[in-house]
C-alpha atoms as a PDB file:
ATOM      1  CA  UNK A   1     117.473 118.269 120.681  1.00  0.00           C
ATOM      2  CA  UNK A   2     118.993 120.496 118.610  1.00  0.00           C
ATOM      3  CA  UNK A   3     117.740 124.451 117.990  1.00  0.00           C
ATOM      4  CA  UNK A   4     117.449 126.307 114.793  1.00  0.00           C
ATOM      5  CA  UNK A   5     119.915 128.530 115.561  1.00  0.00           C
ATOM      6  CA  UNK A   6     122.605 125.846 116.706  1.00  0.00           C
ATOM      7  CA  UNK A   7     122.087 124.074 113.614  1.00  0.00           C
ATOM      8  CA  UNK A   8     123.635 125.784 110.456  1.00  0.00           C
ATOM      9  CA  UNK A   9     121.654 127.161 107.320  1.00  0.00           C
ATOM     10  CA  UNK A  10     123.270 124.734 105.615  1.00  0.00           C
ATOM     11  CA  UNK A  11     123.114 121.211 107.820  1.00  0.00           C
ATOM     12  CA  UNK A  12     119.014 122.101 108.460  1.00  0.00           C
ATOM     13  CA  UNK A  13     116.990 121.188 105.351  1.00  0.00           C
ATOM     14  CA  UNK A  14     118.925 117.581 105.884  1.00  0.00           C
ATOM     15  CA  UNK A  15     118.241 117.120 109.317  1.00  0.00           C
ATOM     16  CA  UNK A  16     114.888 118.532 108.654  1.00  0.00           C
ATOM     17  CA  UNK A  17     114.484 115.807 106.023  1.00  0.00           C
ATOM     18  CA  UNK A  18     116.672 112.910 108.362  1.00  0.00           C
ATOM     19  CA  UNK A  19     114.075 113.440 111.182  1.00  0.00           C
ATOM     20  CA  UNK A  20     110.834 113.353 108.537  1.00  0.00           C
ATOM     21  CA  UNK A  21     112.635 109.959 107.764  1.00  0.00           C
ATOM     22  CA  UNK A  22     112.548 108.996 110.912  1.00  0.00           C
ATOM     23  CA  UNK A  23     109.159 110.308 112.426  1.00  0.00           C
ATOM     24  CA  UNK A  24     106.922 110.214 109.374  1.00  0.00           C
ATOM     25  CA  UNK A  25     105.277 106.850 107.819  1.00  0.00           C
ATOM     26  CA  UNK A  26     104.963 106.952 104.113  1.00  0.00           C
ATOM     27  CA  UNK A  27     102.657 104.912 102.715  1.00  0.00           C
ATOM     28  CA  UNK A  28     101.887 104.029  98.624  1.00  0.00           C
ATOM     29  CA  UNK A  29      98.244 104.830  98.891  1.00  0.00           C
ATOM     30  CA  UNK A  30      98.938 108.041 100.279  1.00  0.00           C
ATOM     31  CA  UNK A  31     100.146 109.095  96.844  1.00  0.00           C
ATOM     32  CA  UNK A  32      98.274 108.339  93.841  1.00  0.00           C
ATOM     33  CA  UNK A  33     100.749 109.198  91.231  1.00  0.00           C
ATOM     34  CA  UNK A  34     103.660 106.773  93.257  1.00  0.00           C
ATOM     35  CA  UNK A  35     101.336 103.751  94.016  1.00  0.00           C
ATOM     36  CA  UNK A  36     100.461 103.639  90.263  1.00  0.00           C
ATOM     37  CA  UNK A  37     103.901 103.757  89.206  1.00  0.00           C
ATOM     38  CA  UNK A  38     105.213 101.222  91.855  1.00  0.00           C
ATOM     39  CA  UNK A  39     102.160  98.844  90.176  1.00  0.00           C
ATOM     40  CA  UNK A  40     102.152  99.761  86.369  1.00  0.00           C
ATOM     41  CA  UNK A  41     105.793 101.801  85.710  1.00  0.00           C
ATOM     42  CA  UNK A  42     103.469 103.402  82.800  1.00  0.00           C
ATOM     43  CA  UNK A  43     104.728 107.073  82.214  1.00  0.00           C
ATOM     44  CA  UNK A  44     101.364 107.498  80.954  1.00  0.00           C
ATOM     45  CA  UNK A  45      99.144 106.170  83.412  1.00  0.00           C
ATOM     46  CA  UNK A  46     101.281 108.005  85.907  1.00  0.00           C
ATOM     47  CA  UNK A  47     100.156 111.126  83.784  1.00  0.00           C
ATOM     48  CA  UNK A  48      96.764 110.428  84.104  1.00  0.00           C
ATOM     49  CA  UNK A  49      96.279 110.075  87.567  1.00  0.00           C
ATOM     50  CA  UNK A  50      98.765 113.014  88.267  1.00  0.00           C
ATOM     51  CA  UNK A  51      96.013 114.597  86.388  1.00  0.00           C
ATOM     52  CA  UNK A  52      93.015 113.182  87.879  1.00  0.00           C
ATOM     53  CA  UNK A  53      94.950 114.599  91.467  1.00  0.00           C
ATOM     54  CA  UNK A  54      94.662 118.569  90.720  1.00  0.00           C
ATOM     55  CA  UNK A  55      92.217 119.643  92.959  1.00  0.00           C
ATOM     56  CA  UNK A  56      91.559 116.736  94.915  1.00  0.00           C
ATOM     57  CA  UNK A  57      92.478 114.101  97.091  1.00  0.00           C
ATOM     58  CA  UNK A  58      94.822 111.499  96.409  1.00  0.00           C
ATOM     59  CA  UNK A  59      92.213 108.610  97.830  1.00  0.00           C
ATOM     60  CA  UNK A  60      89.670 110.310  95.611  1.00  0.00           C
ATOM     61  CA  UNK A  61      91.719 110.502  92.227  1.00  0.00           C
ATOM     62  CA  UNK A  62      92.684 106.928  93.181  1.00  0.00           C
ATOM     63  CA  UNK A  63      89.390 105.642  93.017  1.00  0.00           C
ATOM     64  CA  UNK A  64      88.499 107.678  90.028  1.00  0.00           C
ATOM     65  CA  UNK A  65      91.772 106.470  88.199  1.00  0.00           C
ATOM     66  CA  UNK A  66      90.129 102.707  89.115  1.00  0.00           C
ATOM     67  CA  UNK A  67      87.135 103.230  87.991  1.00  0.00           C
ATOM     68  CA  UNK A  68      88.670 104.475  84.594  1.00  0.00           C
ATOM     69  CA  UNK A  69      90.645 101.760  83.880  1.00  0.00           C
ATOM     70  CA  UNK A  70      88.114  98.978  84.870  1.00  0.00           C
ATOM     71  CA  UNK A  71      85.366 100.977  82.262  1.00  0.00           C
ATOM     72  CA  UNK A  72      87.650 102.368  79.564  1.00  0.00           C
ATOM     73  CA  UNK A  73      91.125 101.213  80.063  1.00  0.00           C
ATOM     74  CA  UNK A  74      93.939 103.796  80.712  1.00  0.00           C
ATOM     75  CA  UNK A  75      96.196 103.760  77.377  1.00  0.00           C
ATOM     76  CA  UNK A  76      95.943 106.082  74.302  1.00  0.00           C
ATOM     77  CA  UNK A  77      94.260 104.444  71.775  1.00  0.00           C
ATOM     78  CA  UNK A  78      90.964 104.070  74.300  1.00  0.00           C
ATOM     79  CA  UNK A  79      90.459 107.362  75.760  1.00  0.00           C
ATOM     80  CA  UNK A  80      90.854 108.988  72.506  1.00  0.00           C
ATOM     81  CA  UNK A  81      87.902 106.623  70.998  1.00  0.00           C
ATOM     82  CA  UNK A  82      85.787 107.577  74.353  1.00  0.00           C
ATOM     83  CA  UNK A  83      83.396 109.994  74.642  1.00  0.00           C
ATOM     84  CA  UNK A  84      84.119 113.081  76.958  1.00  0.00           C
ATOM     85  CA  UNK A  85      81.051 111.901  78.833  1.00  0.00           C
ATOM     86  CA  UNK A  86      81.964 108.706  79.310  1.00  0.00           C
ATOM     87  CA  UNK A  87      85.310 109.775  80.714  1.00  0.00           C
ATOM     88  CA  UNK A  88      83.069 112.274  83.144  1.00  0.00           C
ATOM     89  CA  UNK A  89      81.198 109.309  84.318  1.00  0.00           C
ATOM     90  CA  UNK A  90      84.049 107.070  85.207  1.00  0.00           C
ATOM     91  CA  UNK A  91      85.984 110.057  86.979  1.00  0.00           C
ATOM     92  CA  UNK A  92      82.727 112.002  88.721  1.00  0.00           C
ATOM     93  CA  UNK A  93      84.511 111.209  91.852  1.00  0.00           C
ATOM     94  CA  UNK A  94      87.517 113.042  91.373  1.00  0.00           C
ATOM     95  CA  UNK A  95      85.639 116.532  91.306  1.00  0.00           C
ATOM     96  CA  UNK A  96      86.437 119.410  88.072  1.00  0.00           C
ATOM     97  CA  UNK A  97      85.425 116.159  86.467  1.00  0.00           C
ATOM     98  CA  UNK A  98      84.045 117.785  83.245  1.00  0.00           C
ATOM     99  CA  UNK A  99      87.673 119.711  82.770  1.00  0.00           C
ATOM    100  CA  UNK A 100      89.532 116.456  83.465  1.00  0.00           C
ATOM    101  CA  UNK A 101      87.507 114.393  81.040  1.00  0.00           C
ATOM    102  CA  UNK A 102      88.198 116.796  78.178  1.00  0.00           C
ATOM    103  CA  UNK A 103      91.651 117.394  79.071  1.00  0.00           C
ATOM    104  CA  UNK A 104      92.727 113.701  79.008  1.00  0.00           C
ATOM    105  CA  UNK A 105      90.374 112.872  75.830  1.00  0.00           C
ATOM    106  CA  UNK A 106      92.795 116.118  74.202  1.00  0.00           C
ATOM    107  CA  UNK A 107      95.725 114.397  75.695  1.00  0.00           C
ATOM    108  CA  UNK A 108      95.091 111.112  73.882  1.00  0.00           C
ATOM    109  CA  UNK A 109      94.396 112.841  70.541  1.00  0.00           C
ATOM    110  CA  UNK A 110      97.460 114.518  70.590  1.00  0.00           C
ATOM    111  CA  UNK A 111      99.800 111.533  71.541  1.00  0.00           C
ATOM    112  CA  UNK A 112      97.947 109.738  68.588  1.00  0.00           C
ATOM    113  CA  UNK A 113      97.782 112.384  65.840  1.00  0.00           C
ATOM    114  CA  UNK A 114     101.217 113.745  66.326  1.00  0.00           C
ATOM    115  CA  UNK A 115     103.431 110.701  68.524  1.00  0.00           C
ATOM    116  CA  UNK A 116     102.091 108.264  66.353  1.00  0.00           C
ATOM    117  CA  UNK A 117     100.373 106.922  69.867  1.00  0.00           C
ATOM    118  CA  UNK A 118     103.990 106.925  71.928  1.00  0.00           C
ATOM    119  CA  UNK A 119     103.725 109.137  74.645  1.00  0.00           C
ATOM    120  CA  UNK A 120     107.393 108.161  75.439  1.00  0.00           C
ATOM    121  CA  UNK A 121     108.060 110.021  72.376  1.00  0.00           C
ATOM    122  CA  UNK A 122     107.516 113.063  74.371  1.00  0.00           C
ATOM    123  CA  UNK A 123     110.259 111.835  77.519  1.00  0.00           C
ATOM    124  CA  UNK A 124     112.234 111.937  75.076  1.00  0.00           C
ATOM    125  CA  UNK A 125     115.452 114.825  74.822  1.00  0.00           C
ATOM    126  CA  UNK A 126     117.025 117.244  77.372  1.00  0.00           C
ATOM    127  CA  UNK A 127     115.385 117.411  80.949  1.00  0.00           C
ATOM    128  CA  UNK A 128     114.247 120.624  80.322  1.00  0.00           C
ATOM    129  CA  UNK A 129     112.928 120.174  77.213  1.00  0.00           C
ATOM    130  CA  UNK A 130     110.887 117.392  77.776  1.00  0.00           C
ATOM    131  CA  UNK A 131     109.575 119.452  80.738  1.00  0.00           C
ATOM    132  CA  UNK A 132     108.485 122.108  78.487  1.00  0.00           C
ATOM    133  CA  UNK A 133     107.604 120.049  76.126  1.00  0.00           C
ATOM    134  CA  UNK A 134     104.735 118.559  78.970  1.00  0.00           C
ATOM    135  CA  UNK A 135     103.345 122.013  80.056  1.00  0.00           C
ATOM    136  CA  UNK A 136     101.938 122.368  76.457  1.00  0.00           C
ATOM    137  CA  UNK A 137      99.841 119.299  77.114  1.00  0.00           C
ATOM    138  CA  UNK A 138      96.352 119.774  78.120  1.00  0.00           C
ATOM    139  CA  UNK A 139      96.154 120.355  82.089  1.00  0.00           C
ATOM    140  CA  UNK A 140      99.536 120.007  82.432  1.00  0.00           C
ATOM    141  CA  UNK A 141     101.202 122.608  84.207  1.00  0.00           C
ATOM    142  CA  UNK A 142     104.718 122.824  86.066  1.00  0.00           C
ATOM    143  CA  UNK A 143     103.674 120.840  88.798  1.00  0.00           C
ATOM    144  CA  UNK A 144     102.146 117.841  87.171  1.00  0.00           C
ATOM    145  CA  UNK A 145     105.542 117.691  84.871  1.00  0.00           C
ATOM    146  CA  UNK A 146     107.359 117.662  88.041  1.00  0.00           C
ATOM    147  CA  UNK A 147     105.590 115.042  89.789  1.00  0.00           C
ATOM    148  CA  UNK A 148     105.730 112.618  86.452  1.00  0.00           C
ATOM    149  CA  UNK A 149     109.837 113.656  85.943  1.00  0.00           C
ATOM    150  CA  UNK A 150     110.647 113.118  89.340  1.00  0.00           C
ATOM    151  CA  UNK A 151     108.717 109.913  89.378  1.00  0.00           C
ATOM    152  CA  UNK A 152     110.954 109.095  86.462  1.00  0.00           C
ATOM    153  CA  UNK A 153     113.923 109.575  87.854  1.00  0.00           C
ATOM    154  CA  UNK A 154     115.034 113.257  86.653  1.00  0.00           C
ATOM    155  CA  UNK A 155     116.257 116.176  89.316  1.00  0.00           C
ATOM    156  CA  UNK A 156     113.806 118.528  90.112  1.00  0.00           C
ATOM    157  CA  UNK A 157     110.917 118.630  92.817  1.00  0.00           C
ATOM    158  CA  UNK A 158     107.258 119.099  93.070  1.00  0.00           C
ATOM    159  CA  UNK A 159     105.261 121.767  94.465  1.00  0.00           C
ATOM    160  CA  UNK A 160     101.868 121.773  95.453  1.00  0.00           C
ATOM    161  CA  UNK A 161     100.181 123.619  98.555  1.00  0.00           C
ATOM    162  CA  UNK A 162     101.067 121.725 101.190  1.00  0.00           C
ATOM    163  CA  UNK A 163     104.923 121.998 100.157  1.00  0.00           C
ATOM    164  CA  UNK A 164     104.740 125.578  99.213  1.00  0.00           C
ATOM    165  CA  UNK A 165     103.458 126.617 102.947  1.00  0.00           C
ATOM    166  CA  UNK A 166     105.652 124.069 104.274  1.00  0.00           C
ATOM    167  CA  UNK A 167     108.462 124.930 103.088  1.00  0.00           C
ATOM    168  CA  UNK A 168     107.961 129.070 103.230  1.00  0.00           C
ATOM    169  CA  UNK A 169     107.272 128.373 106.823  1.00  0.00           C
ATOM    170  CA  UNK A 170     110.258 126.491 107.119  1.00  0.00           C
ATOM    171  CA  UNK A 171     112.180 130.009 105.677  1.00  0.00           C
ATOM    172  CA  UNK A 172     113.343 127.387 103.056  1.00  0.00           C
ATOM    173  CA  UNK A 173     111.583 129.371  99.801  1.00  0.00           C
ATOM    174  CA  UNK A 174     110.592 133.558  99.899  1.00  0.00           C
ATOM    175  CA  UNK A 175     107.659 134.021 101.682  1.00  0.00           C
ATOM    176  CA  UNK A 176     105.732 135.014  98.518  1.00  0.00           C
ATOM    177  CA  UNK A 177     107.844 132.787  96.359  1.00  0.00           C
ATOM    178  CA  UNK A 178     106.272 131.390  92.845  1.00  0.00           C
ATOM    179  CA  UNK A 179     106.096 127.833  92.151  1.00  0.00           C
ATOM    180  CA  UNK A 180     109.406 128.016  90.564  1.00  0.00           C
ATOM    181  CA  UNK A 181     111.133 130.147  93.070  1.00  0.00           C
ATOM    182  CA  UNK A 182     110.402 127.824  95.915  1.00  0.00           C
ATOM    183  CA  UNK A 183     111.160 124.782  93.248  1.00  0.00           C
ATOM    184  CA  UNK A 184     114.543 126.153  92.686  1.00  0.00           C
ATOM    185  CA  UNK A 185     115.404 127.092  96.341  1.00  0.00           C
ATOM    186  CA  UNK A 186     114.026 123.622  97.532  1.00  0.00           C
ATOM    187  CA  UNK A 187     116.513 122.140  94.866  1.00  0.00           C
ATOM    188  CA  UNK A 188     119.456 124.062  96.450  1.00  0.00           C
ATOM    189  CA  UNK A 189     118.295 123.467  99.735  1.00  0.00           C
ATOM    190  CA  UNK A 190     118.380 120.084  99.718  1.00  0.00           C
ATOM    191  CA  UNK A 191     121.504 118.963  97.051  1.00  0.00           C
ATOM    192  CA  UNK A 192     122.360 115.841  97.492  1.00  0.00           C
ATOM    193  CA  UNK A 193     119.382 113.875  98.552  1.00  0.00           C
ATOM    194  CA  UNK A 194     116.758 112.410  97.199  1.00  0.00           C
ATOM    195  CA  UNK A 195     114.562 114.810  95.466  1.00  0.00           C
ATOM    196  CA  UNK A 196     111.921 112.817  95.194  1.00  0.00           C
ATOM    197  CA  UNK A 197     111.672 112.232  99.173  1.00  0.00           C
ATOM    198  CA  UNK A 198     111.418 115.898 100.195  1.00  0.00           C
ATOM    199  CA  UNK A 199     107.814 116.631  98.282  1.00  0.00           C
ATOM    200  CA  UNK A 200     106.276 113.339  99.843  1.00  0.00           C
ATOM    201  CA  UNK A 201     107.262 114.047 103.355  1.00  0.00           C
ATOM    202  CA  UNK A 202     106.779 117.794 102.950  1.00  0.00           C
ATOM    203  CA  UNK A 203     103.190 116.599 102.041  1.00  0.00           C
ATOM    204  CA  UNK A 204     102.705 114.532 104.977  1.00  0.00           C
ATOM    205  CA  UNK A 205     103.729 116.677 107.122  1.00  0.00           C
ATOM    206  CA  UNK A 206     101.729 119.823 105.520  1.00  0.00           C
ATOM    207  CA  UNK A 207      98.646 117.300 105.918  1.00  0.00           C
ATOM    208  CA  UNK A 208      99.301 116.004 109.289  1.00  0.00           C
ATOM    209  CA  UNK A 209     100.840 118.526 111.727  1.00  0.00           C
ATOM    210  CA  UNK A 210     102.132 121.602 109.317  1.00  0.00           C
ATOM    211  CA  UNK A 211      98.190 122.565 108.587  1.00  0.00           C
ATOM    212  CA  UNK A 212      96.868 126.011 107.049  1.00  0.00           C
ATOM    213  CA  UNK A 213      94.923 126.711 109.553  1.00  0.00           C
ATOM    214  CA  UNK A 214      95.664 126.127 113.175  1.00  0.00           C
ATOM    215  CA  UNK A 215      99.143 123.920 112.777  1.00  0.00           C
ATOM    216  CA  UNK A 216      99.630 121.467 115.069  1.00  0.00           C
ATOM    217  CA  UNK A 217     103.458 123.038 116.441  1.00  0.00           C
ATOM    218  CA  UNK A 218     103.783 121.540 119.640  1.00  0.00           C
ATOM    219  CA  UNK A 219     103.344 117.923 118.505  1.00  0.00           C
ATOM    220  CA  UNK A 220     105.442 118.329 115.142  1.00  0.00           C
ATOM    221  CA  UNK A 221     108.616 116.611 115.014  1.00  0.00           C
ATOM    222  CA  UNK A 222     110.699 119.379 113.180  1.00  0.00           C
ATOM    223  CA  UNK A 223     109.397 122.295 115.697  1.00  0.00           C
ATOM    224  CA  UNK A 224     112.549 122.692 117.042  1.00  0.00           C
ATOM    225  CA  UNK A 225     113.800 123.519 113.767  1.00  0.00           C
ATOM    226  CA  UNK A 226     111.503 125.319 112.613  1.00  0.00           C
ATOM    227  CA  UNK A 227     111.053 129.388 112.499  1.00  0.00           C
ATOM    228  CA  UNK A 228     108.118 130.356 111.644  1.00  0.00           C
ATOM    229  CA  UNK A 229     106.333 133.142 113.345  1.00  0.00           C
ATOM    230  CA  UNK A 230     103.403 131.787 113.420  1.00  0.00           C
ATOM    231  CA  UNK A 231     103.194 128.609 115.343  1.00  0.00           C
ATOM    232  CA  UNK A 232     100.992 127.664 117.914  1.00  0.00           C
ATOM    233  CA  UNK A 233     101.383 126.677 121.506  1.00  0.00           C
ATOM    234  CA  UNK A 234      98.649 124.227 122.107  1.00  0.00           C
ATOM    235  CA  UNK A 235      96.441 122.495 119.998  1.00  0.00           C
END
């Protein structure tokens, strides 16, 4: 195998990623906002559940997303004629469940009252002005825009905790990057390949071997190429 300092700056975010490829299953269920879109391709519904995810785990938003759809239905026009409880019931699971409820009962009222019910309406325009354009929507921040987007097709990649560490461990983002520094460094990093891939197997491996606390070095397939300071020698 190779080291990190035989392999150049530039070859070793795509190896990184080739060997990920090659090491790492990926699975629908493991990611609540890709399994709904492989089932319903519903920008919308991806929305939701993207939503229901902040703060929780995918398997738990999942179920809460279910349970949702099978009480309410997850389109527009029937969250908005809900009551905010009755949202909290059907998504209890999903924890901050009283912040979620109201944010996607405001999310509904909005598409209706001023998208005449279209949320495509809003996809609609430069990439990033529909990206802005989805951070002004309740509990919608930079993140959950870039999940839906890339989901969608558009360039740009996702950041939540497990790819921030990941990737500031990997000395691929500043070590106290923001969310957009390590976004945009990330996007560099890694022209050329799918952007959608590196998030999902940045996740996996931030959840399986890459952990906060105590990583799991020796057994993790990039450890070769990886320099952080920090790793362990046994587990």
């Amino acid at each position: 195998m190779q080291n990190p300092q035989i392999v150049s700056e530039f070859k070793r975010p795509h190896e990184i990623l080739r060997r990920l490829r090659q090491t790492i299953p990926i699975r629908d269920e493991d990611f609540a906002a890709s399994l709904v879109a492989k089932e319903t391709h519903d920008p919308f519904r991806i929305l939701v559940v993207t939503i229901l995810t902040q703060n929780c785990t995918d398997v738990a938003a999942l179920r809460a997303y279910d349970r949702l759809d099978k009480r309410l239905g997850v389109t527009v026009a029937r969250l908005r004629k809900a009551r905010v409880r009755t949202i909290e019931n059907a998504i209890h699971v999903a924890g901050l469940h009283k912040q979620k409820a109201k944010a996607l009962k405001q999310l509904s009222e909005i598409i209706a009252n001023e998208h005449s019910g279209s949320f495509t309406s809003l996809l609609e325009g430069s990439f990033q002005q529909v990206r802005e354009g989805l951070q002004e929507l309740p509990n919608v921040g930079p993140k959950t825009a870039d999940v839906l987007l890339s989901i969608l097709g558009e360039p740009t990649i996702s950041v939540d905790t497990h790819v921030d560490r990941v990737a500031k461990r990997l000395g691929l983002a500043p070590k106290k990057g923001n969310y957009e520094e390590v976004r945009s460094h990330l996007m560099r990093a890694f022209r050329g390949e799918n952007y959608r891939d590196v998030p999902m197997y940045f996740m996996a491996l931030g959840r399986k071997f890459c952990k906060a606390r105590s990583p799991h070095c020796p057994e993790c397939p990039i450890n070769n190429l990886c320099p952080y300071e920090g790793k362990t020698k046994t587990t």
